[in-house]
N, C-alpha and C. Protein backbone atom coordinates (compact mmCIF):
# COMPACT_ATOMS: atom_id res chain seq x y z
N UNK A 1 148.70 128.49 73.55
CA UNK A 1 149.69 128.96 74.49
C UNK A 1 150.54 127.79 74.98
N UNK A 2 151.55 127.91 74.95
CA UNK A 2 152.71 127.01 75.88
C UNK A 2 152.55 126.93 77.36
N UNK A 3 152.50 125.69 77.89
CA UNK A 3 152.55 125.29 78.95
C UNK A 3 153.91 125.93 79.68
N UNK A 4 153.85 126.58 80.98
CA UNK A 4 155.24 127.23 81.34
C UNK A 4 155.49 125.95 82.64
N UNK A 5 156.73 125.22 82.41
CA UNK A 5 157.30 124.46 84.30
C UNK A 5 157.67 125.58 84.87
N UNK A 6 157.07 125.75 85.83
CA UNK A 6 157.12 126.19 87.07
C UNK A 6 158.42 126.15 88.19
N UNK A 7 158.40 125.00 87.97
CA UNK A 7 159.35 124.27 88.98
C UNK A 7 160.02 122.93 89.87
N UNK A 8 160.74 122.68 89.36
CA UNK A 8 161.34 120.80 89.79
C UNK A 8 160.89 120.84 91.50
N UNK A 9 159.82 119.64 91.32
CA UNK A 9 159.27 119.64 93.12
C UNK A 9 160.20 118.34 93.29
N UNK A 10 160.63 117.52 92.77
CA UNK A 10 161.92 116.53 93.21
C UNK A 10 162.93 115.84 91.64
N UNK A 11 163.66 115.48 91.64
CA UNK A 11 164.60 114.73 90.66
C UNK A 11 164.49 113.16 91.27
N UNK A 12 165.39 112.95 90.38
CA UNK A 12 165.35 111.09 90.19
C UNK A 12 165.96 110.67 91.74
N UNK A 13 166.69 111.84 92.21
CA UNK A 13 166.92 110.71 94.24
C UNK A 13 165.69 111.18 94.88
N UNK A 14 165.09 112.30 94.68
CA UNK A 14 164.36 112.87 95.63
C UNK A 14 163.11 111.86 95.34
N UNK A 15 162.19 111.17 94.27
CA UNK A 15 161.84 110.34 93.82
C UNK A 15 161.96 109.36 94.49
N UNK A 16 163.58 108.36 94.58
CA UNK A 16 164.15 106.95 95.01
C UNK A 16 164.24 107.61 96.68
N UNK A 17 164.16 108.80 97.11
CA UNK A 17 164.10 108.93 98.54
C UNK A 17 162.31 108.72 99.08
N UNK A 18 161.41 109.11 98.69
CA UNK A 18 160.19 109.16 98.91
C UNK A 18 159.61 107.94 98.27
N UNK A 19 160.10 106.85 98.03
CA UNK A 19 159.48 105.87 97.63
C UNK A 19 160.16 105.04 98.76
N UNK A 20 161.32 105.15 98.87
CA UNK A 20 162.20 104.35 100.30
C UNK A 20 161.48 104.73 101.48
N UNK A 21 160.95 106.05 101.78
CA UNK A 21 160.49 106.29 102.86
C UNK A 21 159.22 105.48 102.91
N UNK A 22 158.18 105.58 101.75
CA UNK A 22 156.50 105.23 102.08
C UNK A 22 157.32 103.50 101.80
N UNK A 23 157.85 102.65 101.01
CA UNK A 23 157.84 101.45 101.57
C UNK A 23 157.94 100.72 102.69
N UNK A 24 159.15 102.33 103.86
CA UNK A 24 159.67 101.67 105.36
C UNK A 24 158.17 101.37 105.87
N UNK A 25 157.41 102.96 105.79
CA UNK A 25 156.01 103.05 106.14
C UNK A 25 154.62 101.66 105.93
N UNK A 26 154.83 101.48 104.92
CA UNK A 26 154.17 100.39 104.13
C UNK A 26 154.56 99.33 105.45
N UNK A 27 155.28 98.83 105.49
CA UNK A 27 155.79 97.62 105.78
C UNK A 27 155.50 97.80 107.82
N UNK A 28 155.78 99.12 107.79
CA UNK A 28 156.01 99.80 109.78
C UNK A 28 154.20 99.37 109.77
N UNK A 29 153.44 100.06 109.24
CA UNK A 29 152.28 100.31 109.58
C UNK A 29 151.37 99.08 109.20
N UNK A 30 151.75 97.89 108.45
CA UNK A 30 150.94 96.65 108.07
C UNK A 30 151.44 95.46 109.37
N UNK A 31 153.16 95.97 110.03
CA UNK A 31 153.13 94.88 110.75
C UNK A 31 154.23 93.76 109.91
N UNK A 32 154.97 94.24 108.34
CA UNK A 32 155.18 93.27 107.52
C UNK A 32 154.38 93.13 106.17
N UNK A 33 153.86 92.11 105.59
CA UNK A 33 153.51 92.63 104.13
C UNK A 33 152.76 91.12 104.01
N UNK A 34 152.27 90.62 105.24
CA UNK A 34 151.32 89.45 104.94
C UNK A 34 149.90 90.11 104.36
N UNK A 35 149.31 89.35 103.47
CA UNK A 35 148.07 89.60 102.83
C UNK A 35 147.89 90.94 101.97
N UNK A 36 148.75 91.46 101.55
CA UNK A 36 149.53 92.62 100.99
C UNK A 36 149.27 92.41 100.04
N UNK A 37 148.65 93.13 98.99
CA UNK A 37 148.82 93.43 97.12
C UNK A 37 148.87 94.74 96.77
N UNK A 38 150.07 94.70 96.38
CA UNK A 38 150.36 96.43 95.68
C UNK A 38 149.45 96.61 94.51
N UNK A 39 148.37 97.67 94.24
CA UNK A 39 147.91 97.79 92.95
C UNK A 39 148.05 99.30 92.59
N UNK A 40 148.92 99.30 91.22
CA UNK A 40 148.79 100.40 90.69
C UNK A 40 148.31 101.09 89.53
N UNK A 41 147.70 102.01 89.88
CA UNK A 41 146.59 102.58 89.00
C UNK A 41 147.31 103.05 87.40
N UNK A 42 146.17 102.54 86.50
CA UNK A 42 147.49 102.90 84.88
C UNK A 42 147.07 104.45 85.11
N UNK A 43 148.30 104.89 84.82
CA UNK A 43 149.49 104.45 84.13
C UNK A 43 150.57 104.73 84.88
N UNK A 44 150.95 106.40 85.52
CA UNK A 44 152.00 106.06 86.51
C UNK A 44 151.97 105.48 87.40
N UNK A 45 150.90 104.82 87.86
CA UNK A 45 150.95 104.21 89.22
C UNK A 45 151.28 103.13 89.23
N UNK A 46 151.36 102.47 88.14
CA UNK A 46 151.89 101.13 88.01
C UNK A 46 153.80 100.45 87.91
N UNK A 47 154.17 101.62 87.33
CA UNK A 47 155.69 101.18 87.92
C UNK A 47 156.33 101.95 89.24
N UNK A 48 155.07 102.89 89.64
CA UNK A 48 155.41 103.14 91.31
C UNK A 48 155.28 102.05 92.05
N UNK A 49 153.96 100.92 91.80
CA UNK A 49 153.65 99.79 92.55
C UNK A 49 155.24 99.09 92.25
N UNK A 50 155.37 98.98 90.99
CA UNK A 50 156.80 98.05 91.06
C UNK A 50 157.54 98.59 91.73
N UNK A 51 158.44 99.73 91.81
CA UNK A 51 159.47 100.22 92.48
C UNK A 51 159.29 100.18 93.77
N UNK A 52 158.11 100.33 94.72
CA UNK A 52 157.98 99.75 95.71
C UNK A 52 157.98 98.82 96.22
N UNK A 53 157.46 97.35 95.38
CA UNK A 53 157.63 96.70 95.25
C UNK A 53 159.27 95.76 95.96
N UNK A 54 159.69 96.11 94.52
CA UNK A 54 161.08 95.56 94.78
C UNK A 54 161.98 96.38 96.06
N UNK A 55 161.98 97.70 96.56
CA UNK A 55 161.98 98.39 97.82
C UNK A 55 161.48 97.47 99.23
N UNK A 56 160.41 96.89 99.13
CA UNK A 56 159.60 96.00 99.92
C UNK A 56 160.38 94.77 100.04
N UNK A 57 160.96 94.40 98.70
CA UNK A 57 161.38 93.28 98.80
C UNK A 57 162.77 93.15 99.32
N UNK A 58 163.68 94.13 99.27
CA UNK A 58 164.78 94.25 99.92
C UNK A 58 164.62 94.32 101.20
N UNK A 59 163.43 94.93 102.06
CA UNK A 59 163.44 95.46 103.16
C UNK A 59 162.71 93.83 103.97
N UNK A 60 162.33 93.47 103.55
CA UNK A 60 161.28 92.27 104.23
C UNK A 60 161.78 91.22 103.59
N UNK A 61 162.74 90.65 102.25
CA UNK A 61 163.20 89.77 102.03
C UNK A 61 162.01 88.64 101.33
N UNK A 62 160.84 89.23 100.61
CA UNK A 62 159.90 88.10 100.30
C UNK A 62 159.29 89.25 98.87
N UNK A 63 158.85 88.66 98.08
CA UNK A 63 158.34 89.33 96.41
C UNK A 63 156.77 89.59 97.66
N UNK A 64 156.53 90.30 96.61
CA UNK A 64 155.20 91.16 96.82
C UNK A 64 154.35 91.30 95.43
N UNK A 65 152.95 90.80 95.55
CA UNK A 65 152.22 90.85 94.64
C UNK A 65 152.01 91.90 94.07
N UNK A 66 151.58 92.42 92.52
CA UNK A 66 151.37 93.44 92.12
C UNK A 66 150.44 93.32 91.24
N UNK A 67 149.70 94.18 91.39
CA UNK A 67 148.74 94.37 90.62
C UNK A 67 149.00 95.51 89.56
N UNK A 68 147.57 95.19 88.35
CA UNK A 68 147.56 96.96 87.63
C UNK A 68 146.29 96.94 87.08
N UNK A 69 145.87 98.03 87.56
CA UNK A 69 144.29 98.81 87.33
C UNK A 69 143.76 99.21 86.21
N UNK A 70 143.29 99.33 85.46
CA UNK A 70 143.06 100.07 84.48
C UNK A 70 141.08 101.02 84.70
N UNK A 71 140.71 101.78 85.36
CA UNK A 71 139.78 102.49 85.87
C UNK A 71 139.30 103.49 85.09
N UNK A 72 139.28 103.02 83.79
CA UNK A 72 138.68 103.87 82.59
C UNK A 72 136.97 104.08 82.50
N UNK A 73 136.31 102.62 82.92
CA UNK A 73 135.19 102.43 82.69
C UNK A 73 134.81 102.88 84.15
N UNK A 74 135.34 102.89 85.08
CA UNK A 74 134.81 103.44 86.03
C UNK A 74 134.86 104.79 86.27
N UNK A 75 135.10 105.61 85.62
CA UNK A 75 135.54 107.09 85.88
C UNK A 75 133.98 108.11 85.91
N UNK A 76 133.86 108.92 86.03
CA UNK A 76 132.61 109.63 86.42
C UNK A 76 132.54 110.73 85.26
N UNK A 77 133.90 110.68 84.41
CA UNK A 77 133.56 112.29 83.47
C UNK A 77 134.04 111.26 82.05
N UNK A 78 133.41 109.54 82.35
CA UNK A 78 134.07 108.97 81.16
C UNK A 78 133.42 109.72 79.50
N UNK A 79 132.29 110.25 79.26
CA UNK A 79 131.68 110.28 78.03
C UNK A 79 132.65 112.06 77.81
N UNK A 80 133.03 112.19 78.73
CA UNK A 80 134.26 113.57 78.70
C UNK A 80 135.52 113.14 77.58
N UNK A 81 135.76 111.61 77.87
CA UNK A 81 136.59 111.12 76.92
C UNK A 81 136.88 110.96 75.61
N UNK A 82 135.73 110.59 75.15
CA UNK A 82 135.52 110.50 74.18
C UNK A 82 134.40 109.20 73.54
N UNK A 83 134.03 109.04 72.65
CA UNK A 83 133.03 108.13 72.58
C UNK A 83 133.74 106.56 72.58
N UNK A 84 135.59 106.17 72.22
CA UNK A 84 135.38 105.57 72.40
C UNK A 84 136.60 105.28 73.17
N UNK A 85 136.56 105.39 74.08
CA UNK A 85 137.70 105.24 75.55
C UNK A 85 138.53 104.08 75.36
N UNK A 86 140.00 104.63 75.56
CA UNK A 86 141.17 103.44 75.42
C UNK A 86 141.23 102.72 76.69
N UNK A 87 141.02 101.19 76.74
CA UNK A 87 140.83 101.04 77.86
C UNK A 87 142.12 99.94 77.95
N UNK A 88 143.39 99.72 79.07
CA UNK A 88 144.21 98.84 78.79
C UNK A 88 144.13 97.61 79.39
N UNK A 89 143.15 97.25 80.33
CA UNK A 89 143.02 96.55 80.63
C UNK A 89 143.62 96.44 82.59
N UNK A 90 142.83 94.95 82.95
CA UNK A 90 143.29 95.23 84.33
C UNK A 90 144.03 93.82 84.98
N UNK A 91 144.88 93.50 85.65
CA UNK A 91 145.35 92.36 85.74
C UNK A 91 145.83 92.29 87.51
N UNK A 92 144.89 91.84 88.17
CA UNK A 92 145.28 91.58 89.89
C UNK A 92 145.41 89.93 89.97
N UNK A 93 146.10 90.24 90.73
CA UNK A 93 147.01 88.80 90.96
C UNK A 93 146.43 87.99 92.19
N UNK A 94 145.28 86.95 91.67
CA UNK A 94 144.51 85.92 92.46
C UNK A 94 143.33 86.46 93.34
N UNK A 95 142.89 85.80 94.03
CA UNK A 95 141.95 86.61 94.58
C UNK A 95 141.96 87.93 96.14
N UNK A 96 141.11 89.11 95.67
CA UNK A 96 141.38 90.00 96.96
C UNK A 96 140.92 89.84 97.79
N UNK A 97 139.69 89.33 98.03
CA UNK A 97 139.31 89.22 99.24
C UNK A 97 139.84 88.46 100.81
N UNK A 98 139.75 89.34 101.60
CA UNK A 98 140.43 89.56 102.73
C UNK A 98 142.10 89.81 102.33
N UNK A 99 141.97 90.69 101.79
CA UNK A 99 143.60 91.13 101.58
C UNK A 99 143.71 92.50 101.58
N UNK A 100 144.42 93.02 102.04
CA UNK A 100 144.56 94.59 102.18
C UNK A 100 145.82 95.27 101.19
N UNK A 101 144.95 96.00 100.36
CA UNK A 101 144.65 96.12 99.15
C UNK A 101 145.83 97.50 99.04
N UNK A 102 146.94 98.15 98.58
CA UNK A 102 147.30 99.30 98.64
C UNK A 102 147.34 99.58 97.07
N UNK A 103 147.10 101.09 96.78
CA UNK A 103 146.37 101.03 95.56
C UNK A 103 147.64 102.39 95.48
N UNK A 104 148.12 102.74 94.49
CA UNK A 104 149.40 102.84 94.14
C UNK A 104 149.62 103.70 93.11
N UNK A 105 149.17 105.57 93.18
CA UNK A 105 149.03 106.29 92.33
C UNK A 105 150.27 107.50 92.01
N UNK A 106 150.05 108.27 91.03
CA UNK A 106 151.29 109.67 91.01
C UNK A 106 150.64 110.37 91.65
N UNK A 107 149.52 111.38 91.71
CA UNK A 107 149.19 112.56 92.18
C UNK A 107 147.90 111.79 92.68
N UNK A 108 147.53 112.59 94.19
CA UNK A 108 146.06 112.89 94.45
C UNK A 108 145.63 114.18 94.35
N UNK A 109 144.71 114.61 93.48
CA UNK A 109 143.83 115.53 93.50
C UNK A 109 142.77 116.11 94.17
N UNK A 110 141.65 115.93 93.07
CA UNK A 110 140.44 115.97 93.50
C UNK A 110 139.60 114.86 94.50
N UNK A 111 140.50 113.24 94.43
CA UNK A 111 140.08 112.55 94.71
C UNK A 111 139.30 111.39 93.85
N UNK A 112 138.88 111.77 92.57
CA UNK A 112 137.56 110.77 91.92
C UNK A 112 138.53 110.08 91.32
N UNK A 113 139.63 110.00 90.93
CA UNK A 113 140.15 108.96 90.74
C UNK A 113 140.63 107.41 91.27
N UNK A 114 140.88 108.04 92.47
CA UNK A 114 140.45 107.01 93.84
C UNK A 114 139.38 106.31 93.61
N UNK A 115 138.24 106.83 93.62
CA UNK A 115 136.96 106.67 93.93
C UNK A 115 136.90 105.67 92.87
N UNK A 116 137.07 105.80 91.43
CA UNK A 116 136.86 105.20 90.70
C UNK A 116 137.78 103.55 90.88
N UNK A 117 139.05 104.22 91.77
CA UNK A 117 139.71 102.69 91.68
C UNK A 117 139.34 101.51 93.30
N UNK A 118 138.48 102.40 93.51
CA UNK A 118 137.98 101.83 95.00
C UNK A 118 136.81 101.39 94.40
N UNK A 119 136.11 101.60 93.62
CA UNK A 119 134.98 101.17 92.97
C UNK A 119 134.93 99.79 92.40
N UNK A 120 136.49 99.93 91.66
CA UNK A 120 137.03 98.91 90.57
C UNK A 120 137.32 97.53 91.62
N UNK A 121 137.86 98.02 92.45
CA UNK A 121 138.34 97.03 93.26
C UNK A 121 137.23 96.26 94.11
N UNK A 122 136.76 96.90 94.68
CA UNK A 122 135.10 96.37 94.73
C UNK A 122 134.38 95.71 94.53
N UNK A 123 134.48 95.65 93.18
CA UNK A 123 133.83 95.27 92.11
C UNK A 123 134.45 93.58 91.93
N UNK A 124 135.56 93.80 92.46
CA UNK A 124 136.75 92.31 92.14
C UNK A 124 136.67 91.65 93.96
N UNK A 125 135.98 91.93 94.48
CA UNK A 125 135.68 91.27 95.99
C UNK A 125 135.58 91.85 96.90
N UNK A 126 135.85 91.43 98.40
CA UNK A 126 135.85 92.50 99.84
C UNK A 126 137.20 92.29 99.91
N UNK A 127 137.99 93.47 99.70
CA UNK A 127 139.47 93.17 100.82
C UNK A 127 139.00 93.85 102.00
N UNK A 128 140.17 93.08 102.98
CA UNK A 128 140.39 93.30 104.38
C UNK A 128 140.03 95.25 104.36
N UNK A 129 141.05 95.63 103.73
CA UNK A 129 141.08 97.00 104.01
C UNK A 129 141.80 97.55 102.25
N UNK A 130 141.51 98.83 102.30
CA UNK A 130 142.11 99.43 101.25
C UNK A 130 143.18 100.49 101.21
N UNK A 131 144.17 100.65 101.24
CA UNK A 131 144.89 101.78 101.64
C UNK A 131 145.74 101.97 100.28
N UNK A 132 145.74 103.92 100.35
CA UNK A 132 146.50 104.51 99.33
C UNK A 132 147.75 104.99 99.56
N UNK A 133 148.50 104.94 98.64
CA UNK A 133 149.96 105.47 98.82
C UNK A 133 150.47 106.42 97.23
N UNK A 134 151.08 107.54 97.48
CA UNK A 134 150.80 108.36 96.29
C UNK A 134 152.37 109.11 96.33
N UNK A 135 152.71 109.61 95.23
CA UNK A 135 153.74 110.12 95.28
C UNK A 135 153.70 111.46 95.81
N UNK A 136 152.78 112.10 94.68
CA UNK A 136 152.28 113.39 95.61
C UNK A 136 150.60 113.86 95.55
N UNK A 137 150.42 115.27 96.96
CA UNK A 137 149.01 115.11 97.76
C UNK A 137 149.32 116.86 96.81
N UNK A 138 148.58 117.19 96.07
CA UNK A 138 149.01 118.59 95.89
C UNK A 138 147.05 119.19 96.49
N UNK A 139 146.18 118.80 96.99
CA UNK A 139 145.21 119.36 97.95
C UNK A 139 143.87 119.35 96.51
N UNK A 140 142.87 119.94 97.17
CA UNK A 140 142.10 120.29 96.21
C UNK A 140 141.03 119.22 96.27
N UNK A 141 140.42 118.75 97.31
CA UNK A 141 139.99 117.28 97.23
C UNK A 141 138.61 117.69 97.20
N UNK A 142 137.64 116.96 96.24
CA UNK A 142 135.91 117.28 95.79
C UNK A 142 135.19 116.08 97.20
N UNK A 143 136.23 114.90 97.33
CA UNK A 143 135.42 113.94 97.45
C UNK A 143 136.45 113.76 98.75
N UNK A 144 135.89 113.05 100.07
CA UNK A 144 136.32 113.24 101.33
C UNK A 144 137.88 111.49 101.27
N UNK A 145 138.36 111.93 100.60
CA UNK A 145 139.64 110.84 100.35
C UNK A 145 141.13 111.33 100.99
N UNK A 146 141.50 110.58 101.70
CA UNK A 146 143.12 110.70 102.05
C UNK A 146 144.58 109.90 101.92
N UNK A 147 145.55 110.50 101.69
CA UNK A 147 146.40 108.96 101.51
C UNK A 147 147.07 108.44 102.23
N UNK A 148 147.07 107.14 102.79
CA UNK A 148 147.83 106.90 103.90
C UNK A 148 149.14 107.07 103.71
N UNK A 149 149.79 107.03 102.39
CA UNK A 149 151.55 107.33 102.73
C UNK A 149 151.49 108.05 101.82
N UNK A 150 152.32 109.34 101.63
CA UNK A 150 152.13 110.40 100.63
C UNK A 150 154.06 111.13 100.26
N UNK A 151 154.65 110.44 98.79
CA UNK A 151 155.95 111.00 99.10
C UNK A 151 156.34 112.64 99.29
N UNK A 152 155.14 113.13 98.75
CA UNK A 152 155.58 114.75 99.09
C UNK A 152 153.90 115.82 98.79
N UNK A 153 153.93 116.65 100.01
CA UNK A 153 152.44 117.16 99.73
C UNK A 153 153.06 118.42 98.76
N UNK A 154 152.09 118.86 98.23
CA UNK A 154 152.86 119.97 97.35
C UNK A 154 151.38 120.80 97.46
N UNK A 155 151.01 122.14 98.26
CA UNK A 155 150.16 122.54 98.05
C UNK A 155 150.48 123.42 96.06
N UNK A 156 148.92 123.93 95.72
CA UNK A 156 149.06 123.99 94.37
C UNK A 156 147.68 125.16 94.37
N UNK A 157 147.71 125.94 93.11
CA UNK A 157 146.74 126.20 92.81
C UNK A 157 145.78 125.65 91.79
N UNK A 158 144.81 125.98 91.24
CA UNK A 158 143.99 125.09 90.54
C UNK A 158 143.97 125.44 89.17
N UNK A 159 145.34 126.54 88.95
CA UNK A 159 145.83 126.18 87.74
C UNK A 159 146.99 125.58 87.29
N UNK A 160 147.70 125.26 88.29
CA UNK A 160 148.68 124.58 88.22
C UNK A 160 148.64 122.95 87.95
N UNK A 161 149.35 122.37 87.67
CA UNK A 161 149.25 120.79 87.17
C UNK A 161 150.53 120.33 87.86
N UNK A 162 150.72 119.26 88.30
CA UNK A 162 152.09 118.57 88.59
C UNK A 162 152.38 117.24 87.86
N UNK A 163 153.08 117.68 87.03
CA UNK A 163 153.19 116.24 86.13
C UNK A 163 154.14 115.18 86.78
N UNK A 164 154.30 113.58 87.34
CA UNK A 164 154.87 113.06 88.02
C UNK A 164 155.89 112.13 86.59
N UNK A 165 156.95 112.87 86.19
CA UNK A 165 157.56 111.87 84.90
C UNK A 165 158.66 111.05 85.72
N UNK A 166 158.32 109.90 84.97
CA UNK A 166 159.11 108.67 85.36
C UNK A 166 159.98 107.88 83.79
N UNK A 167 160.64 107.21 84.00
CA UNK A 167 161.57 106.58 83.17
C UNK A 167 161.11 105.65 82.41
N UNK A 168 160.18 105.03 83.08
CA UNK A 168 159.10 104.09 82.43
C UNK A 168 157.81 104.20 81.65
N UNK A 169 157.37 105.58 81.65
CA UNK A 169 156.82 106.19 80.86
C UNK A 169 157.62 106.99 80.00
N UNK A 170 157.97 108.20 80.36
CA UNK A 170 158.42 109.72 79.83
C UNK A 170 159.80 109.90 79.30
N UNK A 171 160.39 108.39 79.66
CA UNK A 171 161.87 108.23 79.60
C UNK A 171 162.92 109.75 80.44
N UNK A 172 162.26 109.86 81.89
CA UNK A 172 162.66 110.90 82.06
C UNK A 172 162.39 110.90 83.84
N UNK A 173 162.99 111.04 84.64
CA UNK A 173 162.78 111.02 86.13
C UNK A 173 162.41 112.34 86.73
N UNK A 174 161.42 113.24 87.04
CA UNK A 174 161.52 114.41 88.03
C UNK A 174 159.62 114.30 88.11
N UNK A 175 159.52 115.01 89.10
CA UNK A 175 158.14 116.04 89.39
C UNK A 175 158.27 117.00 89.16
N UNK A 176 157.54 117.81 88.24
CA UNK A 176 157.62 119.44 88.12
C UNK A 176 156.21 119.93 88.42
N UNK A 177 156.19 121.10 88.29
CA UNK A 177 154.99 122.27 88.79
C UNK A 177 155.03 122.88 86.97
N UNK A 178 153.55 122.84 86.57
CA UNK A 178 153.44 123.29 84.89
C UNK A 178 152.14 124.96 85.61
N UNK A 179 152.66 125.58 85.31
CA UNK A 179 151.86 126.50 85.26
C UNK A 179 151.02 126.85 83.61
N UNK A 180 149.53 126.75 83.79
CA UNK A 180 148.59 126.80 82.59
C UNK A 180 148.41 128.26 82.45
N UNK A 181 148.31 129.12 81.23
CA UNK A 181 147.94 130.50 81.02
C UNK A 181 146.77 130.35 81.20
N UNK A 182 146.24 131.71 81.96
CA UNK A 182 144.84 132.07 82.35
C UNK A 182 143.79 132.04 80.92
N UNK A 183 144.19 132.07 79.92
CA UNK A 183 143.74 131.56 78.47
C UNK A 183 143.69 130.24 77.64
N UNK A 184 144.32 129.59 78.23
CA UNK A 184 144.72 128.29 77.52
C UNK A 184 143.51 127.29 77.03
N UNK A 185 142.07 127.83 77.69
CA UNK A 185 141.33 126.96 77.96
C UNK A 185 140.84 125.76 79.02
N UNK A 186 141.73 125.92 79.99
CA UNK A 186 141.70 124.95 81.14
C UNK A 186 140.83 125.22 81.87
């Protein structure tokens, strides 16, 4: 069966508007962007960390570290994958500890994806604090996780999917709503 879109939940400003907003946020709620490392989770979350990024950097006038995750081996449904998991690797920039850590995803869900990148990070020292920032919150959460800056909540049902395409992946800018047939196997 064919995947049906549903419906455009933003385009390429509505996107560059909700990333302007959670950077003002970013920056309102840290005080500034001392001890700050953007990390974003592969794969869209990683040129969200950039685009914020450079957003940050206009607004505060100083580069901002970035990180990128790769949370393959930490995942909880990894042997779901397959036996032998593509893993791309992970690259944070110097050391985290005591640094407050914002971890930099497309969608929150269920939550275990978090989990897995709060795990990862963990694993790489103590930061100060950890805080999430996501493009979108579409509900549905297994595991007790929230995001501190969120560009758009989109409630959803739990057959629905929200794919977050960006230019840097998909060669293509919007959020849509994919509705799955009650057959598809999902």
């Amino acid at each position: 069966m064919i995947n049906q879109e549903k419906a455009q939940i933003l385009d390429e400003s509505g996107i560059r508007r909700s990333l302007t907003r959670i950077a003002h946020e970013i920056v309102e709620k840290n005080k500034g962007i001392k001890d700050i490392v953007l990390v974003g989770i592969r794969r869209r979350g990683v040129p969200l960390a950039e685009r914020l990024a450079v957003l940050i950097e206009e607004i505060e006038g100083a580069k901002m570290p970035i990180g990128k995750l790769d949370i393959t081996l930490y995942r909880d449904d990894l042997t779901a994958l397959g036996d032998q998991p593509v893993v791309h690797g992970t690259d944070i920039p110097g050391d985290i500890a005591g640094k407050k850590i914002i971890l930099v995803d497309d969608v929150l869900f269920t939550g275990r994806t978090i989990r897995a990148a709060m795990d990862a990070i963990v694993d790489m020292g103590r930061p100060q604090s950890i805080q999430l920032a996501v493009m979108i919150d579409r509900g549905h959460r297994e595991l007790p996780i929230r995001a501190d800056y969120i560009g758009k909540n989109v409630p959803t049902s739990k057959k629905e999917v929200i794919h977050v395409k960006l230019r840097e992946v998909d060669h293509e800018e919007s959020v849509v709503i994919v509705d799955y047939p009650e057959n598809s196997g999902e």
